[in-house]
C-alpha atoms as a PDB file:
ATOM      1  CA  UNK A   1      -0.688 -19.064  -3.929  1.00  0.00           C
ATOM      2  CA  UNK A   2      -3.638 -17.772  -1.237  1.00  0.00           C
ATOM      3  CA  UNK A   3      -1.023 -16.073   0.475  1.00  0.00           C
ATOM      4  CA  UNK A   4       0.015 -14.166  -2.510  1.00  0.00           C
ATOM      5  CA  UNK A   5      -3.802 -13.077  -3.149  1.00  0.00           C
ATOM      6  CA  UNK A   6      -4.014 -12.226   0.432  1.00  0.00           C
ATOM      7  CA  UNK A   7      -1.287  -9.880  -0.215  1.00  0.00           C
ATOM      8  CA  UNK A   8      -2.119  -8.422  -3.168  1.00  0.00           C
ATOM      9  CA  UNK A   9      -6.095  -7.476  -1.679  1.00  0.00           C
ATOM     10  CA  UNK A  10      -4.120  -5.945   1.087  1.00  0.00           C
ATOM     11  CA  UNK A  11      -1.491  -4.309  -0.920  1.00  0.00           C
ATOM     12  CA  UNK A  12      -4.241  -2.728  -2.924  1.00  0.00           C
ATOM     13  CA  UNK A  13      -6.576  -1.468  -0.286  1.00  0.00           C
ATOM     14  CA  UNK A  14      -3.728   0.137   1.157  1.00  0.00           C
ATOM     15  CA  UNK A  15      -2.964   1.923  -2.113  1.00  0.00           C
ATOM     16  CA  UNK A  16      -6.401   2.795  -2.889  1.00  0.00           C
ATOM     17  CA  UNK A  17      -6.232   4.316   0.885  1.00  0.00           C
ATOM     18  CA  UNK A  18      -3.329   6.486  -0.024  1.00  0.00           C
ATOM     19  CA  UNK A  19      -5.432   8.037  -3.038  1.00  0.00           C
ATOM     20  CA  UNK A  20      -7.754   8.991  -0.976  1.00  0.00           C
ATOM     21  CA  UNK A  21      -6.109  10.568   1.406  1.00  0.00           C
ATOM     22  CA  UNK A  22      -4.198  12.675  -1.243  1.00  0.00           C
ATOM     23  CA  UNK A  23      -7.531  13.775  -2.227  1.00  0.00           C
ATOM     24  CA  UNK A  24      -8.939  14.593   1.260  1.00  0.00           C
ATOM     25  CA  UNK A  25      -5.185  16.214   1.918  1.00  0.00           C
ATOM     26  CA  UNK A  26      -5.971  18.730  -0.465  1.00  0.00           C
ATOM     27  CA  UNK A  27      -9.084  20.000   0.796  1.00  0.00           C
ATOM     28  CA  UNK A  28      -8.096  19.874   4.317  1.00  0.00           C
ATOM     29  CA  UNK A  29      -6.349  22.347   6.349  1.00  0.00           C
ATOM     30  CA  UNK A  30      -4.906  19.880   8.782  1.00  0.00           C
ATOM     31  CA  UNK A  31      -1.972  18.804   6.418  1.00  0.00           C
ATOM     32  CA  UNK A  32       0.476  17.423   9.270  1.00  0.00           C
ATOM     33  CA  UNK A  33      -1.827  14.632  10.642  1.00  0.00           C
ATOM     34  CA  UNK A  34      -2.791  13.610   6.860  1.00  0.00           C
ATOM     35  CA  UNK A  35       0.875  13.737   6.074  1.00  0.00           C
ATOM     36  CA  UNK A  36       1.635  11.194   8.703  1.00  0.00           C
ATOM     37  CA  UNK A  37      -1.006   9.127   7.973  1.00  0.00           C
ATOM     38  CA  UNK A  38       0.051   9.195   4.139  1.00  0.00           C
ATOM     39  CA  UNK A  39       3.069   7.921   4.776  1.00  0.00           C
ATOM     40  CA  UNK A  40       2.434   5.369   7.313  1.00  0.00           C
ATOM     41  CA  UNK A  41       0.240   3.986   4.348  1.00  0.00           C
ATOM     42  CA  UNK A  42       2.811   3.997   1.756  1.00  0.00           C
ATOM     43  CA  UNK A  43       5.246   2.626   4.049  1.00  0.00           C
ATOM     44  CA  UNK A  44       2.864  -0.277   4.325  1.00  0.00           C
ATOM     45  CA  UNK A  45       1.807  -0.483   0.639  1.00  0.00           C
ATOM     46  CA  UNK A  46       5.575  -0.229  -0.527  1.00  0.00           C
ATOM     47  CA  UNK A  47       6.707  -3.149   1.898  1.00  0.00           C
ATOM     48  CA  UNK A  48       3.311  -5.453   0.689  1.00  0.00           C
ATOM     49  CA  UNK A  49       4.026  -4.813  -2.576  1.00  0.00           C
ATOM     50  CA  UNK A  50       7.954  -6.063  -2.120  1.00  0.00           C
ATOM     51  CA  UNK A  51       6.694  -8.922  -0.464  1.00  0.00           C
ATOM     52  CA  UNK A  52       4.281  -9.570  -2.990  1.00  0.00           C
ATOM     53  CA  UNK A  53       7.185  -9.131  -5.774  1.00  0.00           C
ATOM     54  CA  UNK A  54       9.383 -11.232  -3.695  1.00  0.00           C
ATOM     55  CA  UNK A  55       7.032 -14.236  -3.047  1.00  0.00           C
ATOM     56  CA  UNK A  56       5.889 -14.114  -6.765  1.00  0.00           C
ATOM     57  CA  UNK A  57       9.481 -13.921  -7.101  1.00  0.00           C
ATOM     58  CA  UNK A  58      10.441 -17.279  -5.509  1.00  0.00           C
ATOM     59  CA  UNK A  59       7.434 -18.974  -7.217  1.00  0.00           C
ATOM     60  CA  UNK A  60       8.943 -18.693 -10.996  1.00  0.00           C
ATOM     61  CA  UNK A  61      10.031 -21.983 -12.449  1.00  0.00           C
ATOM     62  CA  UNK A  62      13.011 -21.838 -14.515  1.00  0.00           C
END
């Protein structure tokens, strides 16, 4: 179960990152290096979250 919580922190610091950057993305004028930087970040939230789902997943007793 730690691992899971380790997860999810990261998984939301990463998505609380993105948000951000949208913000700062539309004040900026340097769009292309935000926009890579956006979605390196939801690359990495999107595959923490699917491990998160996934472990969470396996951890269901039926």
């Amino acid at each position: 179960m730690f691992k899971e919580i380790i997860i999810a922190i990261l998984s939301i610091a990463i998505w609380v990152m993105v948000s951000l950057e949208f913000i700062k993305s539309s004040k900026k004028e340097d769009k292309e290096n935000n926009g890579r930087k956006i979605v390196t970040l939801m690359s990495a939230g999107i595959l923490l979250t699917l491990l998160l789902i996934i472990s969470l997943y396996q951890n269901i007793q039926l």
